[in-house]
Protein backbone atom coordinates (compact mmCIF):
# COMPACT_ATOMS: atom_id res chain seq x y z
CA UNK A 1 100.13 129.01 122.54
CA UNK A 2 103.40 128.06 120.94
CA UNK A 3 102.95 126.21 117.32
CA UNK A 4 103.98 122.69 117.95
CA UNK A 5 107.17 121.26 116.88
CA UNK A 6 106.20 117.53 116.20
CA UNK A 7 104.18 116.13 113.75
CA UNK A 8 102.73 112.67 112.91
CA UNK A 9 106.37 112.03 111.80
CA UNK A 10 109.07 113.65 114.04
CA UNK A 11 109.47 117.49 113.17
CA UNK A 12 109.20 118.64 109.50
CA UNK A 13 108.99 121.32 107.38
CA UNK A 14 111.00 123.78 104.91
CA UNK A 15 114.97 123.41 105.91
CA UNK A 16 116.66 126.66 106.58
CA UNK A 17 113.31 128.50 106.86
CA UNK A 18 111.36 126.55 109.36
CA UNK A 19 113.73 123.45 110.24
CA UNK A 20 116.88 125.53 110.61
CA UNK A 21 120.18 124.85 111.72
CA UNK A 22 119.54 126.79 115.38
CA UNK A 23 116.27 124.60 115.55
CA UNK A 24 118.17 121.64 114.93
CA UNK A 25 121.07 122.20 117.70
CA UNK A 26 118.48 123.22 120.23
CA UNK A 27 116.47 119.80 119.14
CA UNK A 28 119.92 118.14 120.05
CA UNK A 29 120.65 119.42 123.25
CA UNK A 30 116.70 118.93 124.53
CA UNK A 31 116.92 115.18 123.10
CA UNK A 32 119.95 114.71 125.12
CA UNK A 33 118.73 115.85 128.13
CA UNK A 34 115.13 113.86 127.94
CA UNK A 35 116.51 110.94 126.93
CA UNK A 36 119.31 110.28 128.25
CA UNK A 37 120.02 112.82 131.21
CA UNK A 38 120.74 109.46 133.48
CA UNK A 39 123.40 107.91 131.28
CA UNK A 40 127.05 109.58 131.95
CA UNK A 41 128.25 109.28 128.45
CA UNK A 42 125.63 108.56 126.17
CA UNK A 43 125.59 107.36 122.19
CA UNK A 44 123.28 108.39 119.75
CA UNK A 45 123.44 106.88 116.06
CA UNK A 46 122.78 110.08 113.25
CA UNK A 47 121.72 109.37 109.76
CA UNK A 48 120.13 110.83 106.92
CA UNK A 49 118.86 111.04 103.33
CA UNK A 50 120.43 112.18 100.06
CA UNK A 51 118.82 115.65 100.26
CA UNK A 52 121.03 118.75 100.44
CA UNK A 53 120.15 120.18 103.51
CA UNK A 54 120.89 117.04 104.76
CA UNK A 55 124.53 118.10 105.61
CA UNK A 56 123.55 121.56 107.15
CA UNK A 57 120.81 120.06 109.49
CA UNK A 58 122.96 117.37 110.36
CA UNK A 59 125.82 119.55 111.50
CA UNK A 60 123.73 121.60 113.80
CA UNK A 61 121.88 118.58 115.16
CA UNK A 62 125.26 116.52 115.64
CA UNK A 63 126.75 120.01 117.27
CA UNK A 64 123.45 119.92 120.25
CA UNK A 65 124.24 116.64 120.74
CA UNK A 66 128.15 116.91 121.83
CA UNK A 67 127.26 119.94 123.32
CA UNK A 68 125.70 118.08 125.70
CA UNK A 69 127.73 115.74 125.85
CA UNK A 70 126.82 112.70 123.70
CA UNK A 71 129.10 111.00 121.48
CA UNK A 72 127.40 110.35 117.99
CA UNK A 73 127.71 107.49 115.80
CA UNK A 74 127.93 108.71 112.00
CA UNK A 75 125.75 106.36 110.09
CA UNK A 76 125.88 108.72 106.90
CA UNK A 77 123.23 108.24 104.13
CA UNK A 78 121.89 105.38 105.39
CA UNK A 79 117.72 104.40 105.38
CA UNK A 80 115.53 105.47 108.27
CA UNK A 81 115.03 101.47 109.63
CA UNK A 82 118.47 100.90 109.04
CA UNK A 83 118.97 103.88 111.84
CA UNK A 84 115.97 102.27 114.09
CA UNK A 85 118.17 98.56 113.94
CA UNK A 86 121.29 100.66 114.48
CA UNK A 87 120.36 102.08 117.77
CA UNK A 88 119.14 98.73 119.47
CA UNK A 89 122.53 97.27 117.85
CA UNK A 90 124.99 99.74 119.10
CA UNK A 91 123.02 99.75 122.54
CA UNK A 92 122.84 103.85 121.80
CA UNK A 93 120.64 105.67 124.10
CA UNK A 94 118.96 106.95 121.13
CA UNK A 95 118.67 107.54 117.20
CA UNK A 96 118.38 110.31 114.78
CA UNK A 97 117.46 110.89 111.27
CA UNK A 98 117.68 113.88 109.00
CA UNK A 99 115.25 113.05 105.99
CA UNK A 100 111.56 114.38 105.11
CA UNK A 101 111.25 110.81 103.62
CA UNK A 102 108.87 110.83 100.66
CA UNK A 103 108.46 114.63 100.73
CA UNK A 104 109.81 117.37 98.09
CA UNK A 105 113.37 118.17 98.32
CA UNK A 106 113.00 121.51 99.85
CA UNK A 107 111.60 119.57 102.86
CA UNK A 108 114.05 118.45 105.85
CA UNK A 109 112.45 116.47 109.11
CA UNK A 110 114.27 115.30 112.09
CA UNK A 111 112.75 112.04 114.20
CA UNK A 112 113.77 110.43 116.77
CA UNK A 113 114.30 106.68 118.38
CA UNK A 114 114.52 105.57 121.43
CA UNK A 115 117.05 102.44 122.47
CA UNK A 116 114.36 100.23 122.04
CA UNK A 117 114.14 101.53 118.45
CA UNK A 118 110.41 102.94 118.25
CA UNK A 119 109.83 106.17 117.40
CA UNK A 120 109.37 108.21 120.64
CA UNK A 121 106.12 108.31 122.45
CA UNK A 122 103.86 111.39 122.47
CA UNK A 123 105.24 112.28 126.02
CA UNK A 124 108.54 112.45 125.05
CA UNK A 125 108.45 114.16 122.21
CA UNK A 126 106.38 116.83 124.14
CA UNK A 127 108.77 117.16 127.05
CA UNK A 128 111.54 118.02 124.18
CA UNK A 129 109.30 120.28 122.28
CA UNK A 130 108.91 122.00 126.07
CA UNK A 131 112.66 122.17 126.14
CA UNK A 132 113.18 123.24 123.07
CA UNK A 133 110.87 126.21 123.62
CA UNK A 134 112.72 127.01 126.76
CA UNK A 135 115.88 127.25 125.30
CA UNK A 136 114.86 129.48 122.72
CA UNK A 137 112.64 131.88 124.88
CA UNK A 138 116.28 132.25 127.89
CA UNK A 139 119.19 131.64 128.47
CA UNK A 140 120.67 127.75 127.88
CA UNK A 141 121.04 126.35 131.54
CA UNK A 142 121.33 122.59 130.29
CA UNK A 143 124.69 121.25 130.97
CA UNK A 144 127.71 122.26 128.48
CA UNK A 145 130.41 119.99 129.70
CA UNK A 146 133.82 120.98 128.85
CA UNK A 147 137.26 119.23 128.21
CA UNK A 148 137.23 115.83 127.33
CA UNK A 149 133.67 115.42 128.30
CA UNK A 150 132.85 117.31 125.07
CA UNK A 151 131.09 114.51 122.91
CA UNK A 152 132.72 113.49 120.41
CA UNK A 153 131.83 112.66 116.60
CA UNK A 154 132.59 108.92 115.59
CA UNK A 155 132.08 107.62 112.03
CA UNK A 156 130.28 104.07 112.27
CA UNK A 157 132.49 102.24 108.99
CA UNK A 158 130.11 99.46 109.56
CA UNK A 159 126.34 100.70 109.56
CA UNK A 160 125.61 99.76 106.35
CA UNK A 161 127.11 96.46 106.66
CA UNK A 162 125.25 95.52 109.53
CA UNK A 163 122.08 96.27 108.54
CA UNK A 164 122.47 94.61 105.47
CA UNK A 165 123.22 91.63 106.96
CA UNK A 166 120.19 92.24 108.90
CA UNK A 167 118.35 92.32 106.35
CA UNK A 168 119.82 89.04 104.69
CA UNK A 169 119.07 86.96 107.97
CA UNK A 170 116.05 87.74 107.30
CA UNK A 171 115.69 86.44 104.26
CA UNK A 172 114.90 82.39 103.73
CA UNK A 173 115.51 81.94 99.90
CA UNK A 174 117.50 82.77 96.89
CA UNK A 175 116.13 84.82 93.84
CA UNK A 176 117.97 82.83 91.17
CA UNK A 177 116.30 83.30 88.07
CA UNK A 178 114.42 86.37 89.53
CA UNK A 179 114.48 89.60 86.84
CA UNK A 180 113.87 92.27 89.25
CA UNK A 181 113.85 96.47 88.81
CA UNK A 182 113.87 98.23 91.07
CA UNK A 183 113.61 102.23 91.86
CA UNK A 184 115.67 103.82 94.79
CA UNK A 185 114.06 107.62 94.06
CA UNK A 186 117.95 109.23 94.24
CA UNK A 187 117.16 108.45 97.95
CA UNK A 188 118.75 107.05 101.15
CA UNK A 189 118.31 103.30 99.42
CA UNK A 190 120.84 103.99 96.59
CA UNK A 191 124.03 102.18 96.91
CA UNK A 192 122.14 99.10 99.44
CA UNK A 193 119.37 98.21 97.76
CA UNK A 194 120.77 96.72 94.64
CA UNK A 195 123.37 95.62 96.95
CA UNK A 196 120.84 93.23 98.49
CA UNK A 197 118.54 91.86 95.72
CA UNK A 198 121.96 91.13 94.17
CA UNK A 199 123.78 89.15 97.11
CA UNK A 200 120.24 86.91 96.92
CA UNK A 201 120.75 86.19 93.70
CA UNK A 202 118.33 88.13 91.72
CA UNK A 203 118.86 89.84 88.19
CA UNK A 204 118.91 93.30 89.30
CA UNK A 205 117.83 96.60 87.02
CA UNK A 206 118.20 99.44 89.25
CA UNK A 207 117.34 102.74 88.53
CA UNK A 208 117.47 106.25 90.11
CA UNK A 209 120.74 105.50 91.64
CA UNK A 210 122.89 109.03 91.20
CA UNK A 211 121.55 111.31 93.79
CA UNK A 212 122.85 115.03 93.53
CA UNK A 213 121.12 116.53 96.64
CA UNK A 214 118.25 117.81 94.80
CA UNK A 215 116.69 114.99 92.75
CA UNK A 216 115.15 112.91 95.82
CA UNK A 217 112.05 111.90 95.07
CA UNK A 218 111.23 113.65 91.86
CA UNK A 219 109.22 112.03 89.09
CA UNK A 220 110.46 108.71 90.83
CA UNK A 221 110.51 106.08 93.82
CA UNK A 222 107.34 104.64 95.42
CA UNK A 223 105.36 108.33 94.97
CA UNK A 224 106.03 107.82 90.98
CA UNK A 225 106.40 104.08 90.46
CA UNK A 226 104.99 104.92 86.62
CA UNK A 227 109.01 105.00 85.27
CA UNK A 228 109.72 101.81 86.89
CA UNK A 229 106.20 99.87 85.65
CA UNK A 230 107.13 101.46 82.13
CA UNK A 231 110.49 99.46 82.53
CA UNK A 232 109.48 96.11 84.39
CA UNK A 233 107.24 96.00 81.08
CA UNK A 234 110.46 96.43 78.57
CA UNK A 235 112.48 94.27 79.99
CA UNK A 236 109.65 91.48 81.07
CA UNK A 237 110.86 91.75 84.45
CA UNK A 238 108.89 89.35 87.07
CA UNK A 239 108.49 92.19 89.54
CA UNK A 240 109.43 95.66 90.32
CA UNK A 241 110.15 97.43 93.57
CA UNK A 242 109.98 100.61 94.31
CA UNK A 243 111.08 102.97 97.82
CA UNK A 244 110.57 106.53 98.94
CA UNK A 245 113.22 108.57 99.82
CA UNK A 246 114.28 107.43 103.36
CA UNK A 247 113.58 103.59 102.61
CA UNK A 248 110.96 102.94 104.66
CA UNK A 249 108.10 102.41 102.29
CA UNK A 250 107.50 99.84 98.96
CA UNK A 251 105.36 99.89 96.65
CA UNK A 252 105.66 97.01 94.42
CA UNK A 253 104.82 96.57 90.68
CA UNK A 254 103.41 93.46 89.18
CA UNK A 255 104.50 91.09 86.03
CA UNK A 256 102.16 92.94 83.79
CA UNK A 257 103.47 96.36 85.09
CA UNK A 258 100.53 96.81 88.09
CA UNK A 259 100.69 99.12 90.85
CA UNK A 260 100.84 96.63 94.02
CA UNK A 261 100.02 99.18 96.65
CA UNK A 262 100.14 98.71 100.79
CA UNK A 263 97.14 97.46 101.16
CA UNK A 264 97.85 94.62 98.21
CA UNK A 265 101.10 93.99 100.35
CA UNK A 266 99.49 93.33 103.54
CA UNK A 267 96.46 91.32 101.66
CA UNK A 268 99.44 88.99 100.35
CA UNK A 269 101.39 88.86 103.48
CA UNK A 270 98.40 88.04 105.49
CA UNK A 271 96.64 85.89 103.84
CA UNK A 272 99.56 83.09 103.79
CA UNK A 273 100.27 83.71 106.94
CA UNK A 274 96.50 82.79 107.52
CA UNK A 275 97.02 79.88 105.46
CA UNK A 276 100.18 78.81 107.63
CA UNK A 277 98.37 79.70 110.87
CA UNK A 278 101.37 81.86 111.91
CA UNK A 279 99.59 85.38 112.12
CA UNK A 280 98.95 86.05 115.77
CA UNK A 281 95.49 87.03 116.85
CA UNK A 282 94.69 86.48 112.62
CA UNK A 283 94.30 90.04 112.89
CA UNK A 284 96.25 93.18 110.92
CA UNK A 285 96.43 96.68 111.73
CA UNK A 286 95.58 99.05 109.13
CA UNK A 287 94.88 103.09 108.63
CA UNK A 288 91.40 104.57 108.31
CA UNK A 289 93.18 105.29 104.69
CA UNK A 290 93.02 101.31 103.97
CA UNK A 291 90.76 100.16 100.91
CA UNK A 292 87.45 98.08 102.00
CA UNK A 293 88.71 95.39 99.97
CA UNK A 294 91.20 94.86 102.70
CA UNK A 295 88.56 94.13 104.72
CA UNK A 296 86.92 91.77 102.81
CA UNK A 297 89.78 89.82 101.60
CA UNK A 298 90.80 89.28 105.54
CA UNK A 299 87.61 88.29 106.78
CA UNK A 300 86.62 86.13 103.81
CA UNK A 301 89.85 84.27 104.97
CA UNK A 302 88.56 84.06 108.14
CA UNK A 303 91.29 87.14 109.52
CA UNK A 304 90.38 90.64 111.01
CA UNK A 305 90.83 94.26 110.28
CA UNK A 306 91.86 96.55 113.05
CA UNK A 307 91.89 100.21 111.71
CA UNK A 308 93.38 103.08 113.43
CA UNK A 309 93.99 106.96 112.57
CA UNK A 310 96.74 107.79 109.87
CA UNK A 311 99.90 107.23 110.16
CA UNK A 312 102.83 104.31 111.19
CA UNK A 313 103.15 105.44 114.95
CA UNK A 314 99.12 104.76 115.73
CA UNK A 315 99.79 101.28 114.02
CA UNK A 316 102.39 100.39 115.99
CA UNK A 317 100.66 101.36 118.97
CA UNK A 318 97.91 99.16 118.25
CA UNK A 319 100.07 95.98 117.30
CA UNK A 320 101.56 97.14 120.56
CA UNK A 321 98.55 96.96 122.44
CA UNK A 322 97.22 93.82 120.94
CA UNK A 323 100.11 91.64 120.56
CA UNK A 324 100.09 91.15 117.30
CA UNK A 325 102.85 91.52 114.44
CA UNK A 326 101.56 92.65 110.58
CA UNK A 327 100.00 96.07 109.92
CA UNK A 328 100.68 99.29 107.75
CA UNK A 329 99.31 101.92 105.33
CA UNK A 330 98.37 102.34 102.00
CA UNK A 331 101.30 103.81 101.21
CA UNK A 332 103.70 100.73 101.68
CA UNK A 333 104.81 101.69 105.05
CA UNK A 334 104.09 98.36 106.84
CA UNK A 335 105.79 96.86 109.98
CA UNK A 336 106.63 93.39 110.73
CA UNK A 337 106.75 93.75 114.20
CA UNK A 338 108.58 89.72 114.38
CA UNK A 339 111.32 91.29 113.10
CA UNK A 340 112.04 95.10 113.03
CA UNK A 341 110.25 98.44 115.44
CA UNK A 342 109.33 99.94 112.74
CA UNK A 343 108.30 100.31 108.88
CA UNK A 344 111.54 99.15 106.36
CA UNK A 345 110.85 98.88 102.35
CA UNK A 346 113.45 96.83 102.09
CA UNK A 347 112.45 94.05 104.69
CA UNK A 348 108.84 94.27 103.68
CA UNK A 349 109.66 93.36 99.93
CA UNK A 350 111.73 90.33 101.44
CA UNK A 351 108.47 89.35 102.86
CA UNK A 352 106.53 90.12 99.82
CA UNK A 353 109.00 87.97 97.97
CA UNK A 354 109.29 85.24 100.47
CA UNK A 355 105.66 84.78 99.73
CA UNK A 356 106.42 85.13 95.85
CA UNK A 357 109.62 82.53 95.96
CA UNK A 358 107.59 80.04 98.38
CA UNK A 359 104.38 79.84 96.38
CA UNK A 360 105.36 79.96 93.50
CA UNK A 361 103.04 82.29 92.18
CA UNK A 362 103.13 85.52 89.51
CA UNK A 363 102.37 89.01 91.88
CA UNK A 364 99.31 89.55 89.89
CA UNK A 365 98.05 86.23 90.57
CA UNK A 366 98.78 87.07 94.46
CA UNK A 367 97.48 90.74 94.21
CA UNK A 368 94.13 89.38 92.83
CA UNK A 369 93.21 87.85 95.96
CA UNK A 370 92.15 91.65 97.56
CA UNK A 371 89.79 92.95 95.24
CA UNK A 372 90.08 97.26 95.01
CA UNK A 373 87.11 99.29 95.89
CA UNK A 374 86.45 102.72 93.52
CA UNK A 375 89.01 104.90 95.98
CA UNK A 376 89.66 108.54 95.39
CA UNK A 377 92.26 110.92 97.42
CA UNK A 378 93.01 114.59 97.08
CA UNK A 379 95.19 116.84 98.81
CA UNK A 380 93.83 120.39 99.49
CA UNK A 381 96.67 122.97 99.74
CA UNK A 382 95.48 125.66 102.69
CA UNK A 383 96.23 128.41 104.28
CA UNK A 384 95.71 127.04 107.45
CA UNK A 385 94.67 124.02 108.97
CA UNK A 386 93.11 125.76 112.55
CA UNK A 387 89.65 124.86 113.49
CA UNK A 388 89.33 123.58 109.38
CA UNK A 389 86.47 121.18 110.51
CA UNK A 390 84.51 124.07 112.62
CA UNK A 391 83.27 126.30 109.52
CA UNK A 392 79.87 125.40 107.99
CA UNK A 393 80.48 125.97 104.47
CA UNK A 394 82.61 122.58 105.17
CA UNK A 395 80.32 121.03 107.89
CA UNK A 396 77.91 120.79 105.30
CA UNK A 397 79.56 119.51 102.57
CA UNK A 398 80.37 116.70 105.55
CA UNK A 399 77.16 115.71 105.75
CA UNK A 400 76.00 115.78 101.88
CA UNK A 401 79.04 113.89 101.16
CA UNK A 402 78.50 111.01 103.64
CA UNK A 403 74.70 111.07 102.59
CA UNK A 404 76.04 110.59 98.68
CA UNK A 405 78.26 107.63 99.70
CA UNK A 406 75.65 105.70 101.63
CA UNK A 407 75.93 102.99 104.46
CA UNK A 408 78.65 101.01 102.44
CA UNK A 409 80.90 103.99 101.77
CA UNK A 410 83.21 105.65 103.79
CA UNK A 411 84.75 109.54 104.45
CA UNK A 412 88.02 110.44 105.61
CA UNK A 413 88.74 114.00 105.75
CA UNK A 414 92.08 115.21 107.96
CA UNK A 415 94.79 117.70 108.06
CA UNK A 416 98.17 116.20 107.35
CA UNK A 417 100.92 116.18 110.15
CA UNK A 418 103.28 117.34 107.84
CA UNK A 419 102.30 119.23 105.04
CA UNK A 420 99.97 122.68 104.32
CA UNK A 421 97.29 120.37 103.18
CA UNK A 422 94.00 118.85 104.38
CA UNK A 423 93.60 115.23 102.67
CA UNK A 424 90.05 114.39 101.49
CA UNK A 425 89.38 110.62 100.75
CA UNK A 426 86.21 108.48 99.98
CA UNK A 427 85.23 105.24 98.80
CA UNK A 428 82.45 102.91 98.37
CA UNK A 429 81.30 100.58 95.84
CA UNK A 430 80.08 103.05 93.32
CA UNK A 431 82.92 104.98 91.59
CA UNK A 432 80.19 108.09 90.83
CA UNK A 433 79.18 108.71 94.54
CA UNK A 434 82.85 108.67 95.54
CA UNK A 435 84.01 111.28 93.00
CA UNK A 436 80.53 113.53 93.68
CA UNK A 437 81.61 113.39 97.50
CA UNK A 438 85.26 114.32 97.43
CA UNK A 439 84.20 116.88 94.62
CA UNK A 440 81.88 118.44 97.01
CA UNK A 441 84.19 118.23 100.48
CA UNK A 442 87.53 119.83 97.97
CA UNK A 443 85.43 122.77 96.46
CA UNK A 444 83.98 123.59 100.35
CA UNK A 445 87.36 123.57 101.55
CA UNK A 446 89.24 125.47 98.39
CA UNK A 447 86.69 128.01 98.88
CA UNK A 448 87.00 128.66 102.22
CA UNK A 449 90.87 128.02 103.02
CA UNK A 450 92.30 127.76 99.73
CA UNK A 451 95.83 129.04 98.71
């Protein structure tokens, strides 16, 4: 049984040893055939992030792709929604994007969009990963046109243009007055995001901005906001904003210099749409991740909590599948399904400060409306994550950790789709229980599959 290719988040893992440059042209070539096989000269729009295997994967990828055939619009270091936007834009049969997002640097991923711009569907992505396979087990037989039917390699001069003017339709006010930091982690965010706060008229502090292909994400960016809460404090900055490496998550940073998390986001963001009766089905989709004061604050509003499994492709799928437009994860990548396909830091802290501008109220004073049950996550590094839940020294810590945390608590354990870890969350209302049941599942599984 071959390993599979794609994760929870297109294909990642360590560039040049397992996301190599002869994966990568072989991931072209399949993509071209499964998704556009029908069109005679298709487009396909290529970013990427500021890592340094950005450049080698790229080159491969780009290479499968006019080796069948497709021309390619260059987007360069552009954010993973502005790629998504892109595609639908250009009419492209597709869209690419080299970045491992809020991963470490020695991490490369490729994903894919279709021309609707959502991420692919489980089917396709399988019928690639088939193809894929097949190439590398025989001989190519795909098409290798020749001639001027070669694809050919166009830069796109106005990708990040567009999509920041995207991005300013979609905002309905002007930040005059507004002291804002924010934190691009060295990432694919550097040069647009102060660009934006700016052109709305906002005082802008913006650090992180000199990426040298290696610094992406380190100590910084919405999986370290610390620096940047530090600094919204110095300066008495009314808010602070922070993004992972590809853009597509925020995590925002109070008055006072508080963590504003996903969850706080979509509390804020719901809740006046509640009040405005303009959130369809007065429901939001969230992760099995989400804190139980989610929950509460929703339905004390008189709203609903739909949860799903992790990660942004299962909540899009249920928005999808009931019609309605606000949901995300706890990390800050949320969709507002109104206006973009898929999850965009950028565009969710233009909602966050719509909500901000409009009201006329501090983020702490917003934030307190979802009040924080005792939460605790923990990342187990493995050897493997096969058949993880089917051993008994861990089946048992299950079921003493579930009895620990009562009726009101809750236990999420699961392998992650794109890292050598199994993630262990719990929470409840008693701080105690919580850290007694992750302490038992994370010993269990150290023990028996530990590194």
């Amino acid at each position: 049984m071959m390993k599979r290719l794609f994760g929870t988040d297109g294909v990642r893992g360590v560039a040049n040893r397992e996301i190599t440059p002869e994966l990568a042209f072989r991931l072209g070539r399949a993509a071209v055939a499964v998704l556009a096989a029908d069109v005679e000269r298709p487009r396909i729009v290529v970013g990427r992030d500021t890592r340094a295997s950005g450049e080698m994967l790229q080159s491969a990828l780009v290479a499968g792709f006019l080796s069948a055939g497709a021309d390619c619009l260059d987007a360069g270091v552009i954010p993973t929604p502005a790629v998504a936007y892109l595609t639908r834009l250009r009419q492209a049969q597709a869209g690419a994007v080299i970045s491992a997002s809020h991963n470490p640097v020695e991490d490369n991923g490729i994903k894919f969009f279709g021309p609707n711009g959502y991420k692919l569907s489980d089917e396709l992505e399988a019928r690639i990963e088939e193809l894929v396979y097949d190439l590398e087990r025989r001989q190519d037989h795909l098409p290798r046109p020749i001639g001027g039917d070669v694809g050919r390699l166009i830069p796109d001069k106005r990708a990040a243009n567009d999509y920041l003017d995207f991005l300013l339709s979609c905002a309905r006010f002007r930040l005059n007055g507004l002291r804002i930091v924010i934190d691009t982690a060295y990432g694919a965010a550097f040069r647009l995001a102060p660009r934006l706060f700016s052109r709305l008229g906002a005082d802008v502090l913006a650090l992180h901005l000199s990426p040298n292909g290696t610094n992406i994400n380190v100590g910084c960016g919405s999986t370290h906001p610390e620096l940047a809460a530090e600094r919204v404090r110095q300066v008495g900055a009314d808010v602070g904003l922070t993004f992972d490496g590809d853009a597509d998550r925020l995590i925002a940073i109070d008055e006072q210099g508080n963590i504003v998390d996903g969850d706080h986001i979509l509390a804020i963001c719901a809740l006046d749409r509640l009040r405005r009766q303009q959130l369809p089905g007065k429901a939001v989709v969230a992760t099995v991740y989400s804190n139980l004061g989610l929950r509460k604050a929703l339905l004390d509003a008189g709203g609903e909590l739909l949860i799903t499994g992790a990660g942004d492709r299962q909540v899009m799928e249920a928005l999808l599948a009931h019609n309605l437009v606000l949901g995300g994860e706890q990390s800050g990548h949320i969709v507002f399904l109104e206006h973009h396909t898929t999850g965009d830091g950028m565009l969710t802290a233009i909602q966050l400060l719509d909500v901000m501008m409009r009201t006329g109220r501090r983020l702490s004073d917003l934030a307190a409306q979802m009040p924080s049950f005792p939460q605790m996550l923990v990342n187990v590094r493995v050897r493997t994550k096969e058949n993880w839940d089917k051993i008994p020294a861990v089946q048992e810590a299950l079921a003493r950790a579930r009895e620990t945390l009562g009726a009101e608590g809750e236990l999420n354990v699961r392998p992650s789709g794109t890292e050598p870890v199994i993630r262990v969350m719990a929470q409840g209302p008693e701080r105690a229980a919580v850290e007694a049941a992750v302490e038992m599942v994370t010993r269990a599984l150290e023990v028996s599959l530990g590194v």
